[in-house]
C-alpha atoms as a PDB file:
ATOM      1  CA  UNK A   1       0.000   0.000   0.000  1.00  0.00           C
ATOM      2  CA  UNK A   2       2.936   2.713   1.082  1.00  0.00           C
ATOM      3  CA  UNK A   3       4.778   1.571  -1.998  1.00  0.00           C
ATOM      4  CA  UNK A   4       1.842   2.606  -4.403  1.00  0.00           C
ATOM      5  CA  UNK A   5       1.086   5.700  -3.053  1.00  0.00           C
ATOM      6  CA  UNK A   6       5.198   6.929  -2.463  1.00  0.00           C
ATOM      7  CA  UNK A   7       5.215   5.719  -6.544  1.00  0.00           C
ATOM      8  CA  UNK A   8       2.223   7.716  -7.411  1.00  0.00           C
ATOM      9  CA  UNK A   9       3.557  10.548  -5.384  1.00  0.00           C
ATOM     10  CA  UNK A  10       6.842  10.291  -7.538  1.00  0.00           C
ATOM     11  CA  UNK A  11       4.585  10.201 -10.496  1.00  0.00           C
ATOM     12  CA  UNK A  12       2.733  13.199  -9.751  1.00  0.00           C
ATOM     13  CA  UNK A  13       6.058  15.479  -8.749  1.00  0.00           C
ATOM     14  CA  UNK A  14       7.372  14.460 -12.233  1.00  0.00           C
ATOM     15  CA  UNK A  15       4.348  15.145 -14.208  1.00  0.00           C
ATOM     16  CA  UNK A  16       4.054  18.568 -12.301  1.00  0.00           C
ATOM     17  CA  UNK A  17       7.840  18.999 -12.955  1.00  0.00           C
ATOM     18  CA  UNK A  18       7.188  18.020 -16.820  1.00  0.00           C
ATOM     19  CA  UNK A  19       4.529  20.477 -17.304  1.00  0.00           C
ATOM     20  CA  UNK A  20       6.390  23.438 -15.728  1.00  0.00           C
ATOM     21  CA  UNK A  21       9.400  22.598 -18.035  1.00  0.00           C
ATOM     22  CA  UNK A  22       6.812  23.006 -20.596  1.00  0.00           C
ATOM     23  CA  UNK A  23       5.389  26.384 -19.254  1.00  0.00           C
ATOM     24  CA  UNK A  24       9.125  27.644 -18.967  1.00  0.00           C
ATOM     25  CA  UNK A  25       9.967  26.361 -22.534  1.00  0.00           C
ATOM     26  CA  UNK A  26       6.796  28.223 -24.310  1.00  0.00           C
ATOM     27  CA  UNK A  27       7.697  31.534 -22.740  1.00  0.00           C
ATOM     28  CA  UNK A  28      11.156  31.592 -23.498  1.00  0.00           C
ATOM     29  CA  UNK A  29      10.325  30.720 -27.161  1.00  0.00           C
ATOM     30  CA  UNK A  30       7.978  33.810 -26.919  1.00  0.00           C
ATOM     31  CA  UNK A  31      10.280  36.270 -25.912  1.00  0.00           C
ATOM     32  CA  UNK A  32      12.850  34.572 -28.387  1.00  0.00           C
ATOM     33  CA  UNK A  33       9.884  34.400 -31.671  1.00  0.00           C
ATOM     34  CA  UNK A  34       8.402  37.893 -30.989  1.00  0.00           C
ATOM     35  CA  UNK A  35       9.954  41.183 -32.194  1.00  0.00           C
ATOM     36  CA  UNK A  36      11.973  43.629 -30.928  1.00  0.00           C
ATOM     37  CA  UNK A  37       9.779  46.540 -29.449  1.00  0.00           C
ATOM     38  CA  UNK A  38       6.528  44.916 -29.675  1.00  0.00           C
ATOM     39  CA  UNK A  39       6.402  43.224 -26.506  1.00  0.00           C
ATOM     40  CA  UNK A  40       8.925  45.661 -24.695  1.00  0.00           C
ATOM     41  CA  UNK A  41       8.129  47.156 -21.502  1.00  0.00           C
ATOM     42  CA  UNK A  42       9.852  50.779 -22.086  1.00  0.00           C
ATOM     43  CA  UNK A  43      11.074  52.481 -25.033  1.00  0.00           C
ATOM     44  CA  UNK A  44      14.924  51.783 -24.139  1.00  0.00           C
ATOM     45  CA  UNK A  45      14.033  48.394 -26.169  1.00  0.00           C
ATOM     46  CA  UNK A  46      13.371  49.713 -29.574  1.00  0.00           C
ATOM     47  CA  UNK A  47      16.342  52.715 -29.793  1.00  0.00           C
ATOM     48  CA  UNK A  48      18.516  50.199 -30.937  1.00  0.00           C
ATOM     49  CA  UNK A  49      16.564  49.133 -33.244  1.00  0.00           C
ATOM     50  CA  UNK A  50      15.569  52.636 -34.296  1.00  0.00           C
ATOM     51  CA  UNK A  51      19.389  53.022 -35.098  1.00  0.00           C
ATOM     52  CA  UNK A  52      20.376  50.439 -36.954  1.00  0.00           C
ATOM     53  CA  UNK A  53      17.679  50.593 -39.267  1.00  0.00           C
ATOM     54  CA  UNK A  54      18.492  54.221 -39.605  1.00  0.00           C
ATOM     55  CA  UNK A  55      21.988  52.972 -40.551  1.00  0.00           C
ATOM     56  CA  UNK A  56      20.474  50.625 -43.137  1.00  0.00           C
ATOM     57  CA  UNK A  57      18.683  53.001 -44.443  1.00  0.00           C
ATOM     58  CA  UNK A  58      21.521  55.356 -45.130  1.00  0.00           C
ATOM     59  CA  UNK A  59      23.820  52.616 -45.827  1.00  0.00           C
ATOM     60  CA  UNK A  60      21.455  51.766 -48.752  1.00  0.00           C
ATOM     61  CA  UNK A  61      20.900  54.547 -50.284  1.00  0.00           C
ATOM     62  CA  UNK A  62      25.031  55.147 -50.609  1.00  0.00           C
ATOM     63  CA  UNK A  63      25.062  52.241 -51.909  1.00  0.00           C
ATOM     64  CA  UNK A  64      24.378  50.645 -55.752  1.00  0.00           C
ATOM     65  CA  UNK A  65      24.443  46.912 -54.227  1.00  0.00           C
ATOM     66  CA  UNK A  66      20.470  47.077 -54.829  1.00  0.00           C
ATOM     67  CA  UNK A  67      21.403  46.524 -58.488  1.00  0.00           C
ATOM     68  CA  UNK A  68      22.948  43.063 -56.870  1.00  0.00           C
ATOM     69  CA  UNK A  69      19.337  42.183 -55.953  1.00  0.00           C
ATOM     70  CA  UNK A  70      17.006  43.235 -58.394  1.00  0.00           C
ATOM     71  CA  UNK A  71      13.909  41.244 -57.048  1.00  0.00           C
ATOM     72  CA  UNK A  72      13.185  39.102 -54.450  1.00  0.00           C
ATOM     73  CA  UNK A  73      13.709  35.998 -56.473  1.00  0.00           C
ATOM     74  CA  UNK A  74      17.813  36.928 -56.702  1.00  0.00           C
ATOM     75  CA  UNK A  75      17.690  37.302 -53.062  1.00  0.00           C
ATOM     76  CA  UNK A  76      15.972  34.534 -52.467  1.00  0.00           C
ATOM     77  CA  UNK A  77      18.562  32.432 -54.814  1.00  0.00           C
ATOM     78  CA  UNK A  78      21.488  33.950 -53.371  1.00  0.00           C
ATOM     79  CA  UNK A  79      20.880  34.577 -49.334  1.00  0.00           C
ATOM     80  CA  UNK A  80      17.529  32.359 -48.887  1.00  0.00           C
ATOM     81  CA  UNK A  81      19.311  28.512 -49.678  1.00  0.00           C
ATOM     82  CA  UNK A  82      19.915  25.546 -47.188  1.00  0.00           C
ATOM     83  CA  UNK A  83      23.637  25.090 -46.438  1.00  0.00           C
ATOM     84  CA  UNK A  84      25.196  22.508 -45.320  1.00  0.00           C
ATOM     85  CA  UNK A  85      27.858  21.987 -42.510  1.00  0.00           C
ATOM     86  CA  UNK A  86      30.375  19.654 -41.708  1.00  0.00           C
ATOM     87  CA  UNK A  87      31.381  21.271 -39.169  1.00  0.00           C
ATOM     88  CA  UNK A  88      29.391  23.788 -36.424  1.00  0.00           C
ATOM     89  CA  UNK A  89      30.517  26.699 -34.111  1.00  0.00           C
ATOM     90  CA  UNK A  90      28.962  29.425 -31.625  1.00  0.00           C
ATOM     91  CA  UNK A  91      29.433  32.970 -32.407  1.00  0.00           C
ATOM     92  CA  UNK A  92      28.001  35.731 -30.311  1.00  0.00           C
ATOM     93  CA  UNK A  93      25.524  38.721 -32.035  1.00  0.00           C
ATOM     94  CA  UNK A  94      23.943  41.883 -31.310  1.00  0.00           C
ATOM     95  CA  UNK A  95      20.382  40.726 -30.693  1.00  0.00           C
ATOM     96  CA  UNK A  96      18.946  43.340 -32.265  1.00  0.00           C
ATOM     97  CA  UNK A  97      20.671  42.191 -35.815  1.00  0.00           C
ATOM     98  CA  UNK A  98      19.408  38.689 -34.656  1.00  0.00           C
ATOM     99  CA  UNK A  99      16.172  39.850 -34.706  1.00  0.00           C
ATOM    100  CA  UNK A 100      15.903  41.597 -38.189  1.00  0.00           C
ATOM    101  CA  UNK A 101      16.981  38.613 -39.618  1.00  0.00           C
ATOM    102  CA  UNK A 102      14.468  36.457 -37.572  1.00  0.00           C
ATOM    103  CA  UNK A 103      11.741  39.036 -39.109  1.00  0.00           C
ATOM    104  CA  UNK A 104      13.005  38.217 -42.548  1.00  0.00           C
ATOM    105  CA  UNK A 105      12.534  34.568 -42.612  1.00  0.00           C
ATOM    106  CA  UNK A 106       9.326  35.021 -40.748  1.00  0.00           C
ATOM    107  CA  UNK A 107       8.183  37.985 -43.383  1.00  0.00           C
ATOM    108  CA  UNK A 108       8.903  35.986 -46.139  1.00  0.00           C
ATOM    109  CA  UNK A 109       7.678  33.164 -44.905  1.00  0.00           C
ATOM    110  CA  UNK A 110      11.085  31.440 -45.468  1.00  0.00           C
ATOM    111  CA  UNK A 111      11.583  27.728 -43.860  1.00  0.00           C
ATOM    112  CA  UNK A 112      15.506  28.016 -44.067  1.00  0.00           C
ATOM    113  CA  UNK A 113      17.543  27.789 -40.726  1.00  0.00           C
ATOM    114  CA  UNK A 114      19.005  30.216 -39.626  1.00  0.00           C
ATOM    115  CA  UNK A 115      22.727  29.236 -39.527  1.00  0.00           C
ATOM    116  CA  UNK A 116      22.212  28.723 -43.215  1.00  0.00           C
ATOM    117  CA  UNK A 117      21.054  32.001 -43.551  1.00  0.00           C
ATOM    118  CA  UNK A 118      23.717  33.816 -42.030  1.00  0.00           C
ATOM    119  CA  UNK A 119      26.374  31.935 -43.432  1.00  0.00           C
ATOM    120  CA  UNK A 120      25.005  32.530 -46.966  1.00  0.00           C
ATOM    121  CA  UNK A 121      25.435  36.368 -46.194  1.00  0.00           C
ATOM    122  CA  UNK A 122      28.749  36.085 -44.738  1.00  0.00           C
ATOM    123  CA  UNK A 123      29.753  34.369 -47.823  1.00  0.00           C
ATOM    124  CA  UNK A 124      28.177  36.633 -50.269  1.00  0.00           C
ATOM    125  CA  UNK A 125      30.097  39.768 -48.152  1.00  0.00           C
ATOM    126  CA  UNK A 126      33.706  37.905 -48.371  1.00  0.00           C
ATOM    127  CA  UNK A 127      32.925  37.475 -52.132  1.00  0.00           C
ATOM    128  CA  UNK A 128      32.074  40.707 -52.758  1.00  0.00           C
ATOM    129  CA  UNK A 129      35.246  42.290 -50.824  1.00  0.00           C
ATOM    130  CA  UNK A 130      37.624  39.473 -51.068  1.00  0.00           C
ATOM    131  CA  UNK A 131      39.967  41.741 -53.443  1.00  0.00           C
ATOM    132  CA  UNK A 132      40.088  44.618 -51.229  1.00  0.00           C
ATOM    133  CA  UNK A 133      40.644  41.826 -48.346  1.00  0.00           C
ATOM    134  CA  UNK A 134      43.374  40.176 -49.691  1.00  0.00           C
ATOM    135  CA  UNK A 135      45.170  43.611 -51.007  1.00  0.00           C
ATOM    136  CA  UNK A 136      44.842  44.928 -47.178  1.00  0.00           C
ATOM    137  CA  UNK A 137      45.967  41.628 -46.053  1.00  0.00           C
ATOM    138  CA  UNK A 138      49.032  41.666 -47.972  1.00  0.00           C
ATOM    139  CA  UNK A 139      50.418  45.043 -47.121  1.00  0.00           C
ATOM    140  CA  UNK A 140      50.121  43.782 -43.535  1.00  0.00           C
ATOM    141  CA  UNK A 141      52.124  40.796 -44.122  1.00  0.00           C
ATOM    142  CA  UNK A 142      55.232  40.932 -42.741  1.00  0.00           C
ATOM    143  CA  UNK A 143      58.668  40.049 -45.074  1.00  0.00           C
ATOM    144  CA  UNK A 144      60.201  38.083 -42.344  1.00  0.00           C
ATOM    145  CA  UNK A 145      58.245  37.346 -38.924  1.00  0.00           C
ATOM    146  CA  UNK A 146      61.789  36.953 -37.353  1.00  0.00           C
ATOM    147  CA  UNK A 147      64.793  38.797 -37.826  1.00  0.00           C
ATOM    148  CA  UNK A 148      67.824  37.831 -35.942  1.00  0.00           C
END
């Protein structure tokens, strides 16, 4: 009789443990899913944001790399494509620029990870500046590392 009710007492803490786990999961993945500014409590939240777009905006306009992109079907062929990886690493990010990129794929309705994502851009940046990277690179070289 003790035995039954000390396992049904287990079974009960772990069900009420499983469900909070649950609760806990759901609301992190809310404040993780939902936009920057939306959901904030003051206005601190969405200067950031305010900024960088503001810096996009300029950026962009400076810029003739819209001609790179002429519609969203160029995009979506050169940024919006499933990589894979044979290999995986962490790398740290503002989370505002996290966030834009989340509202991308969720704008578009795009089913691509995100890692994929990012690392298409990265590539398409190196690409696009690997001449001025490697001419930089090389004046920093040094003749000899050692000179005795």
């Amino acid at each position: 009789m003790t035995d039954t009710l000390l396992f049904d007492a287990f079974l009960l803490l772990g069900l009420a443990w499983m469900l909070i786990s649950i609760v806990y999961f759901c609301v992190r993945m809310d404040r993780c899913l939902s936009p920057v500014g939306k959901h904030a409590v003051n206005d601190q939240a969405e200067e950031p944001e305010a900024a960088y777009l503001q810096f996009l905006k300029e950026d962009t306009q400076n810029s003739s790399r819209l001609a790179d992109c002429p519609d969203i079907e160029s995009y979506r062929n050169r940024f919006l494509q499933t990589s894979r990886f044979t290999q995986r690493t962490a790398f740290t990010m503002n989370v505002e620029t996290l966030q834009l990129l989340r509202n991308v794929l969720h704008d578009l309705n795009e089913r691509v990870p995100m890692a994929s994502y990012i690392e298409n851009i990265l590539r398409e940046h190196l690409r696009a500046h690997q001449n001025l990277l490697n001419d930089a690179a090389d004046k920093q070289r040094r003749l000899n590392t050692l000179k005795l």
